[in-house]
Protein backbone atom coordinates (compact mmCIF):
# COMPACT_ATOMS: atom_id res chain seq x y z
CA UNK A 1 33.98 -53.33 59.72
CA UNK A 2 35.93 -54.66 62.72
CA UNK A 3 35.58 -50.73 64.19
CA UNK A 4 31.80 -50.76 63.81
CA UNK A 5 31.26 -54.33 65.38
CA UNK A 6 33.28 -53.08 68.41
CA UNK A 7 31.27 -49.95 68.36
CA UNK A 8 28.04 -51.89 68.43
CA UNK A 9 29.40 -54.16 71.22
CA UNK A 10 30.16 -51.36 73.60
CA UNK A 11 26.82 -49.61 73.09
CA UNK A 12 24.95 -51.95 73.57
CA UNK A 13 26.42 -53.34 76.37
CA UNK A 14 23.41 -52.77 78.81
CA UNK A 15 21.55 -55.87 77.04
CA UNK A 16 21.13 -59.09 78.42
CA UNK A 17 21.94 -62.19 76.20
CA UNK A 18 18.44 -63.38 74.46
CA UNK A 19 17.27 -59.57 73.44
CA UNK A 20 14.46 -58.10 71.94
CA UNK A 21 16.86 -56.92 69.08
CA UNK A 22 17.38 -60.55 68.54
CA UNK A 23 14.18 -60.72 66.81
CA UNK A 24 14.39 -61.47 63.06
CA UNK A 25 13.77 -58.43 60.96
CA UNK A 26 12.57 -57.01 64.38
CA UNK A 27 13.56 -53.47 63.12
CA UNK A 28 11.45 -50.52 64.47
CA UNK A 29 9.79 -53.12 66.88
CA UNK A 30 12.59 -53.82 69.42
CA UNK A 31 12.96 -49.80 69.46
CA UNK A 32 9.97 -50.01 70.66
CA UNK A 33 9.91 -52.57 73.28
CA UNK A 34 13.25 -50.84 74.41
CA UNK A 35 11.12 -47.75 74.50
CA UNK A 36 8.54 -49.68 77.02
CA UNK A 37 11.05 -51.27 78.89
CA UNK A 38 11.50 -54.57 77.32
CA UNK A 39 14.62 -55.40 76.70
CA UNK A 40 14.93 -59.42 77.42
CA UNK A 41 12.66 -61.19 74.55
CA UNK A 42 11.72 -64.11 77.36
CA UNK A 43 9.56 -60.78 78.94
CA UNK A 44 8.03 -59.75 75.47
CA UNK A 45 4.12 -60.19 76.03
CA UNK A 46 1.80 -62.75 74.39
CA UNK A 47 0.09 -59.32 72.76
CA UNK A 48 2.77 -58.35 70.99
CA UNK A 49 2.31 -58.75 67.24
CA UNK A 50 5.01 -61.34 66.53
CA UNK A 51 5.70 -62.31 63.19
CA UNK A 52 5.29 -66.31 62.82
CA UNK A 53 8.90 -66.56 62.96
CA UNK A 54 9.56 -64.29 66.00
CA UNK A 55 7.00 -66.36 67.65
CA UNK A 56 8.95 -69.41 67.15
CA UNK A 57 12.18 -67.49 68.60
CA UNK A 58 10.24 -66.20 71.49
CA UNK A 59 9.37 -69.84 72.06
CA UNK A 60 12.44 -71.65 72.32
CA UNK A 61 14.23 -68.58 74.08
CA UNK A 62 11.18 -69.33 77.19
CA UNK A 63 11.65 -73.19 76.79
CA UNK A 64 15.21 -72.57 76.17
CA UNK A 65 15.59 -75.33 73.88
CA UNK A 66 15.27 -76.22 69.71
CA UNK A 67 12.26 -75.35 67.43
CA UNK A 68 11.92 -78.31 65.40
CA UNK A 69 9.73 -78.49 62.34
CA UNK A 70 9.86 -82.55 62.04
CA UNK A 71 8.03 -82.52 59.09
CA UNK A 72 9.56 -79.43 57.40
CA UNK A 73 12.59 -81.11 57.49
CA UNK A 74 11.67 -84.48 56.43
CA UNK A 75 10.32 -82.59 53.00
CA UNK A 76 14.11 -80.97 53.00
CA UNK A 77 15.90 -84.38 53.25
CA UNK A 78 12.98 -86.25 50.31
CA UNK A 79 14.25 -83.86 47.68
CA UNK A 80 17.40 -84.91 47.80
CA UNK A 81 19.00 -87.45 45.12
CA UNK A 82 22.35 -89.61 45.37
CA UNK A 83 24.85 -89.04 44.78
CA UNK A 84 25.35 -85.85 46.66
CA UNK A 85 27.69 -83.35 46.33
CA UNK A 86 28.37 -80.57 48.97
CA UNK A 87 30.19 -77.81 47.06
CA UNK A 88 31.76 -74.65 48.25
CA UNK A 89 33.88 -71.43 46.45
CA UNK A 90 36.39 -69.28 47.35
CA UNK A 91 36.95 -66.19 45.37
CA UNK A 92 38.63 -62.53 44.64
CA UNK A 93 36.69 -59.65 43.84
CA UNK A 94 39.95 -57.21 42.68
CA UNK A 95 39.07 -53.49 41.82
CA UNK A 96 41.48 -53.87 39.03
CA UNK A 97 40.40 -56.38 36.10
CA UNK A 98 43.15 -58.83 36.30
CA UNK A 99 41.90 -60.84 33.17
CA UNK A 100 40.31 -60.15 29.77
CA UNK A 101 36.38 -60.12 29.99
CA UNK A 102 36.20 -59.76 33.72
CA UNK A 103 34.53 -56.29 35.02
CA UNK A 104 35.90 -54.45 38.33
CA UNK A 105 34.93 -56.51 41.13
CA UNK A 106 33.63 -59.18 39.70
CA UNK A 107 33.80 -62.85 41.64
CA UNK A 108 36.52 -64.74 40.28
CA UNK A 109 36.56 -68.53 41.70
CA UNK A 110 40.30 -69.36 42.82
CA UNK A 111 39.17 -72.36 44.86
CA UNK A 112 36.76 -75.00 45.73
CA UNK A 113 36.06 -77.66 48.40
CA UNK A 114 34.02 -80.85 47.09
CA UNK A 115 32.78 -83.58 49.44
CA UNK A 116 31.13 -86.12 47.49
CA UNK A 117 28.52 -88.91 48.93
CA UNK A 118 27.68 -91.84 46.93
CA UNK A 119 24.61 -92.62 49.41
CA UNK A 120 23.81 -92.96 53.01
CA UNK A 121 26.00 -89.55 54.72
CA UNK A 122 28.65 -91.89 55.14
CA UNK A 123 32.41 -92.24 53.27
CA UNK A 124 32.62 -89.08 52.10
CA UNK A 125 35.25 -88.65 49.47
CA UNK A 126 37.20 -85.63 49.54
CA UNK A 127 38.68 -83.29 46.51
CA UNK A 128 39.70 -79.77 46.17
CA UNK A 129 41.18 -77.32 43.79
CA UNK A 130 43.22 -74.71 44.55
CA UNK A 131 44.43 -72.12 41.83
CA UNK A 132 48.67 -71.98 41.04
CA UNK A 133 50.07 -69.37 39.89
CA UNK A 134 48.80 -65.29 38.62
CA UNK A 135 47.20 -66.38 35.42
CA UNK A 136 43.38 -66.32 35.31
CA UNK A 137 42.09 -69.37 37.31
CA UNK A 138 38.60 -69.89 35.96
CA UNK A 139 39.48 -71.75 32.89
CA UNK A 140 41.60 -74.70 35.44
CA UNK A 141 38.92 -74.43 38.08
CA UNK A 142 35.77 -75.04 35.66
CA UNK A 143 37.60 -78.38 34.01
CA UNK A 144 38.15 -79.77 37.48
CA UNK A 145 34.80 -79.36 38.84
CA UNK A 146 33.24 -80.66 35.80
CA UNK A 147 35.15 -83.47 36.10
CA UNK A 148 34.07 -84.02 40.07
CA UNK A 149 30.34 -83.71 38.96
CA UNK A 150 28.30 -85.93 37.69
CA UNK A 151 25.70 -85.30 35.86
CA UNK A 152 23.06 -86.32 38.47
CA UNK A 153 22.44 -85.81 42.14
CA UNK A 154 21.91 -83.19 44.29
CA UNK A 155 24.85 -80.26 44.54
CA UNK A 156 24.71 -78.90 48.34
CA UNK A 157 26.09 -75.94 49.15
CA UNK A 158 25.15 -73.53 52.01
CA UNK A 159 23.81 -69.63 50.88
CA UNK A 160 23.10 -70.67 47.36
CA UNK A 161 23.07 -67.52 45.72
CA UNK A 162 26.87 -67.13 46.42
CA UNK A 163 27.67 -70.35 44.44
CA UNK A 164 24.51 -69.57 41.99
CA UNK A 165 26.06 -66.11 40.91
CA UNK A 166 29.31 -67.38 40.21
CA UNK A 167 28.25 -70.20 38.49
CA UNK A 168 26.59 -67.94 36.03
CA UNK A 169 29.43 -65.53 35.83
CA UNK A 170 30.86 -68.75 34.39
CA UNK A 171 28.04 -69.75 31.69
CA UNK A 172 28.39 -66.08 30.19
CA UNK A 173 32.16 -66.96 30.51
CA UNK A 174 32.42 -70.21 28.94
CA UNK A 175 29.29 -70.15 26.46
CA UNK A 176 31.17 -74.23 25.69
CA UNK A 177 30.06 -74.83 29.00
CA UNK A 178 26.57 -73.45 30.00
CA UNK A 179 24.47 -76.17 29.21
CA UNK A 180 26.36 -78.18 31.72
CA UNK A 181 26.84 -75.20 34.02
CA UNK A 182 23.47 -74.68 34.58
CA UNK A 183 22.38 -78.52 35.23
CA UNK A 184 24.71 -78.04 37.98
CA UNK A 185 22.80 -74.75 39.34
CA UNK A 186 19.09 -76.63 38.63
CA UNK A 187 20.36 -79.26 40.80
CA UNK A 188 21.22 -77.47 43.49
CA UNK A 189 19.82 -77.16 47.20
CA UNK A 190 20.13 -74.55 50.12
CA UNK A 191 21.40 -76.20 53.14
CA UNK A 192 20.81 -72.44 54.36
CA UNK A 193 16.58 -72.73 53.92
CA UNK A 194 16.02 -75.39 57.22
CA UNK A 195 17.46 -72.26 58.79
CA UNK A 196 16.49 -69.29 57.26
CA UNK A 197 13.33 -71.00 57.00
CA UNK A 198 13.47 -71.25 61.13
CA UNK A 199 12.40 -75.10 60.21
CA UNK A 200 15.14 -75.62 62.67
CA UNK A 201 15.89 -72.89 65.80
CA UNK A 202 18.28 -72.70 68.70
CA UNK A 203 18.05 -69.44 71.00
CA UNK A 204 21.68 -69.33 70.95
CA UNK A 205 21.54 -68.63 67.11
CA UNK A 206 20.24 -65.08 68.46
CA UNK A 207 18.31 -64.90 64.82
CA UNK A 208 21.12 -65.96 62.81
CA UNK A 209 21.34 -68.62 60.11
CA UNK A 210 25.23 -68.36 59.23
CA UNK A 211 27.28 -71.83 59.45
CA UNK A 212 29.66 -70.61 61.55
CA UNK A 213 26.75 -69.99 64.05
CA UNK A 214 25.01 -73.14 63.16
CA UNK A 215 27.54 -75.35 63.29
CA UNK A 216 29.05 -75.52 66.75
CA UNK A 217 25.11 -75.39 68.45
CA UNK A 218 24.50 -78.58 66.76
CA UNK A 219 27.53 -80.29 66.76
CA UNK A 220 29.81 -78.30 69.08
CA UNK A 221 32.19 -77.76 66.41
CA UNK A 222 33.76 -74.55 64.86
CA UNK A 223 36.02 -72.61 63.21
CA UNK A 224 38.31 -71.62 66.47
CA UNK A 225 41.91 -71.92 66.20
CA UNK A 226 42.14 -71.74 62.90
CA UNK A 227 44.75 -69.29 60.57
CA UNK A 228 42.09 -68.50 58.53
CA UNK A 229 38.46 -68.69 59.61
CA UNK A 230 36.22 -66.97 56.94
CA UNK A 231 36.06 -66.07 52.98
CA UNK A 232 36.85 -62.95 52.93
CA UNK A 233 40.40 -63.60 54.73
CA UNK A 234 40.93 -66.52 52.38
CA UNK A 235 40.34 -64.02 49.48
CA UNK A 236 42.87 -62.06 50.99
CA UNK A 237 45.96 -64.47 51.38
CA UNK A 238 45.37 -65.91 48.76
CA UNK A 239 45.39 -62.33 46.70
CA UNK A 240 48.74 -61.71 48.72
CA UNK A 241 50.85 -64.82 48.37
CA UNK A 242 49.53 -65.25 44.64
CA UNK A 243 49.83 -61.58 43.01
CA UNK A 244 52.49 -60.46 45.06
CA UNK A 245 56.13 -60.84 46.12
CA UNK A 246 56.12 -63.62 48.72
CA UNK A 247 58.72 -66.07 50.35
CA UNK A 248 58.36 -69.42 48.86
CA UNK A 249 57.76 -71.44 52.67
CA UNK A 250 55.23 -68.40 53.34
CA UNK A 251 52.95 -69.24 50.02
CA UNK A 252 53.02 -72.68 50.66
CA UNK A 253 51.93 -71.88 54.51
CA UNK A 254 49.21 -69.92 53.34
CA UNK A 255 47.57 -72.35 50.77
CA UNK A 256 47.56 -75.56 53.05
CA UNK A 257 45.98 -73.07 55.50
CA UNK A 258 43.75 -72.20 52.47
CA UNK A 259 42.93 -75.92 51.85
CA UNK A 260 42.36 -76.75 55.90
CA UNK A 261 39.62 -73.63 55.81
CA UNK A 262 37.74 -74.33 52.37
CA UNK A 263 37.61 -78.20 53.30
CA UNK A 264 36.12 -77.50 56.83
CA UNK A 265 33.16 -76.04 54.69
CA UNK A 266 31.95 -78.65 52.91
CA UNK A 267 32.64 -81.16 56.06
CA UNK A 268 30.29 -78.71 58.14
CA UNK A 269 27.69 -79.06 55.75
CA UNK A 270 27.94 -82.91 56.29
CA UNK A 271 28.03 -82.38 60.02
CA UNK A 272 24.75 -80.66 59.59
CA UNK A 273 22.81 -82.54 57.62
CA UNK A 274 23.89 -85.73 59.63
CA UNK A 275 22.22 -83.98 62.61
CA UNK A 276 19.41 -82.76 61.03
CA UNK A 277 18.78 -86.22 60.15
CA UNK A 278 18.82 -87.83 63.52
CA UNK A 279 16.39 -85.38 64.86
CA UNK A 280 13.47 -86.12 61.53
């Protein structure tokens, strides 16, 4: 992964910042632009049949400032209910079944991050859960997080079908527990759609709607400095220190470094939706 990212990088070297191949789902059309000699999207032509959405990015890259769908957002924030509950999972995927009833690969939850609001994006209260020990963690993660969450409000999490797929993993699981599992998963909103949805755009998301993009253009925040700085590192340690031979000091390193990463994703959500807020 890392090899073909640096590949890319050196190829395509020769393009200014604020490309054609920029464009979402611009495929076979920024070939083609190349092709003419288009390479900057500010040059693209008002004839070129842009999708609505690369419209809108054409837009704000030649004002050089935010698309902002006022009243696509305000819809976003009015479905909302209190309490709210930003939610997000860690999890290992090993090739090797580790526990009765699991398949290769399959997502198993070690970890989650829950910031809950009792109303107005203020106070948030913090709680987490973080796996011990090499016996199957789903059984200890699925009490505590039915505990956290009530039975009402709106769960936020940010890519939904992450958290969705897991979730049902879960119900076929736990058959106890799918009634309630699934309330959970009907409640549930996409802090991912504003963006995905381009309801909300900055030309320095160059057509990207991750968080880790997101976050620092609206709030100039980020994961930098940080030991571990995305999931599938965090799946990783915690794999390591957990399944295999490690100092004591080291394990206990790696899972507050664990706790500092999962946390910062549920406190970006917040960070987001406060400015989203400000600018309905």
């Amino acid at each position: 992964m890392r090899q073909s990212f640096w590949l890319k990088e050196l190829c395509w070297a020769f393009l200014p910042s604020r490309s054609v191949f920029e464009l979402y789902r611009g495929g076979q059309k920024a070939f083609d632009l190349l092709d003419q000699g288009t390479v900057a999207m500010a040059d693209i032509p008002d004839s070129f049949p842009f999708t609505p959405i690369q419209r809108i990015q054409k837009e704000a890259v030649v004002k050089n400032s935010a698309h902002i769908d006022k009243p696509a957002l305000q819809s976003f924030f009015a479905q909302l209910k209190w309490p709210l509950y930003f939610m997000d999972f860690e999890t290992i995927s090993p090739a090797v079944s580790l526990f009765d009833g699991t398949r290769p690969y399959q997502k198993i939850p070690f970890q989650f991050s829950l910031h809950v609001i009792a109303e107005g994006l203020e106070s948030p209260q913090h709680y987490s859960f973080l796996a011990e020990g090499p016996q199957d963690p789903r059984p200890a993660f699925l009490k505590e997080l039915k505990r956290l969450i009530g039975d009402s409000g709106t769960v936020i999490v940010y890519n939904q079908t992450f958290e969705e797929n897991v979730l049902e993993q879960l119900a076929v699981s736990f058959p106890d527990d799918a009634v309630w599992i699934r309330n959970v998963i009907d409640r549930m909103v996409d802090l991912l759609v504003p963006f995905r949805s381009f309801h909300y755009y900055h030309p320095d998301q160059k057509g990207s709607a991750s968080i880790k993009v997101v976050l620092p253009i609206l709030t100039g925040k980020g994961y930098e400095g940080m030991a571990i700085s995305e999931g599938e590192g965090a799946s990783q340690e915690f794999y390591r220190v957990t399944y295999h031979d490690v100092p004591a000091e080291e394990r206990a390193q790696v899972r507050q470094r664990l706790e500092e990463y999962c946390q910062l994703d549920t406190q970006a959500m917040i960070d987001i939706m406060l400015k989203l807020n400000a600018l309905t």
